[in-house]
Protein backbone atom coordinates (compact mmCIF):
# COMPACT_ATOMS: atom_id res chain seq x y z
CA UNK A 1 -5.12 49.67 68.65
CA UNK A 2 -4.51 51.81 71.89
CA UNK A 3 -1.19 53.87 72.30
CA UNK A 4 0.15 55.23 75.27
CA UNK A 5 -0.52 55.52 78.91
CA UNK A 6 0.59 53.73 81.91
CA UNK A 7 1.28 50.23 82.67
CA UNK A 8 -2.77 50.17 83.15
CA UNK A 9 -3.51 52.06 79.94
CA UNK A 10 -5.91 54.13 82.33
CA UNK A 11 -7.71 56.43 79.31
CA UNK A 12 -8.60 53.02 77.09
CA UNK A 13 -9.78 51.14 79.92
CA UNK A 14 -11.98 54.21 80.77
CA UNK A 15 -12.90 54.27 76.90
CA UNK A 16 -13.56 50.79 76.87
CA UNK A 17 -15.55 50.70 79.28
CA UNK A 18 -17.78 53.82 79.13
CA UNK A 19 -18.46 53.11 75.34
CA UNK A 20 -18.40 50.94 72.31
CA UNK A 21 -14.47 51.26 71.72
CA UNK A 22 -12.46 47.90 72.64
CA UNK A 23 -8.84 47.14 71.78
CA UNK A 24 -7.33 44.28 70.61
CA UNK A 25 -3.41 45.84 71.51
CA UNK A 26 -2.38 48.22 74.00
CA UNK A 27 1.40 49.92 73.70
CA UNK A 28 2.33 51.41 76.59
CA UNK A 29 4.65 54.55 76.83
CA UNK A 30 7.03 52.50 78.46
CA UNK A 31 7.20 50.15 75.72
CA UNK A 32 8.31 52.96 73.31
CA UNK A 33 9.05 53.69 70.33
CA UNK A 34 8.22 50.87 68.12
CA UNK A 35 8.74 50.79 64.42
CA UNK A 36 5.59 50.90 61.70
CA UNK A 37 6.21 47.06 61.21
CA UNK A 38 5.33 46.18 64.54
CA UNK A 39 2.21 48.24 64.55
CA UNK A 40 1.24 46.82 61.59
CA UNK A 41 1.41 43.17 62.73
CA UNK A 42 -0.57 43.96 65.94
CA UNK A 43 -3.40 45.19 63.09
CA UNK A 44 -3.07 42.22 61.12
CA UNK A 45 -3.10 39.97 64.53
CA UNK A 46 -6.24 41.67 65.58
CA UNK A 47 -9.50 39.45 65.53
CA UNK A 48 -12.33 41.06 64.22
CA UNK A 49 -10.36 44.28 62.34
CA UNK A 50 -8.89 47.64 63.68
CA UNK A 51 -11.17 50.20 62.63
CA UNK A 52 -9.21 53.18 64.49
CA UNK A 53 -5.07 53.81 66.17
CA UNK A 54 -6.14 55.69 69.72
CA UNK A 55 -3.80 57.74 71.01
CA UNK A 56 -3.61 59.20 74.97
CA UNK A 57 -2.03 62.38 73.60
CA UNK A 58 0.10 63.05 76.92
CA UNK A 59 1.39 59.59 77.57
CA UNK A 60 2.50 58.99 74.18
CA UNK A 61 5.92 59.78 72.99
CA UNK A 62 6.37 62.92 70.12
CA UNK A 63 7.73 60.02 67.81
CA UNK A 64 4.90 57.39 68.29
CA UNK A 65 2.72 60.15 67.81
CA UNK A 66 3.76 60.89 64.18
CA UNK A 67 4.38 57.31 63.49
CA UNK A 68 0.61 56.20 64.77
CA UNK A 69 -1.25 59.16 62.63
CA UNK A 70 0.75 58.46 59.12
CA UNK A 71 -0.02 55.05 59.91
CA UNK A 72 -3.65 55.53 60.04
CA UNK A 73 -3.65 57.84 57.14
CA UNK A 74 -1.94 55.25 55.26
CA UNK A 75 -4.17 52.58 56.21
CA UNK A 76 -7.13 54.42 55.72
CA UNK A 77 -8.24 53.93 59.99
CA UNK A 78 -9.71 56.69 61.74
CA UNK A 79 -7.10 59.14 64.21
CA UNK A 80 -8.47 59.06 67.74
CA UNK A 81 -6.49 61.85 69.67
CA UNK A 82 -7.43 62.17 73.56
């Protein structure tokens, strides 16, 4: 699950590309803030598992931010700050 960034998501596609990380759902800054339930159905809608919430640190609003790591702690995924 990717958070933050542009329309383009330009750090994930970067990620995805140069690496083993994929997502299954990009959020947008734009699209900001959602609540934990709608986070949680984009894990539960993803084929194959989350295994990790990645954050792009700058285009990600304070209150996502907060909301994406107690979510992961919660859940038990790994925190990927960039």
């Amino acid at each position: 699950l990717g958070i933050g960034g542009g329309h383009y998501a330009p750090k994930q596609t970067k990620r995805a590309l140069e690496s083993e990380l994929a997502f299954g759902h990009i959020l947008p800054k734009y699209a900001q803030p959602v609540e934990e339930d709608t986070l949680i159905q984009a894990i539960e809608r993803t084929w194959g598992g989350v295994e990790a919430i990645y954050v792009d640190w700058k285009g990600t609003k304070g209150e996502m931010r907060k909301t994406a790591r107690a979510l992961a702690e919660k859940l038990g995924l790994e925190f990927i700050r960039d």
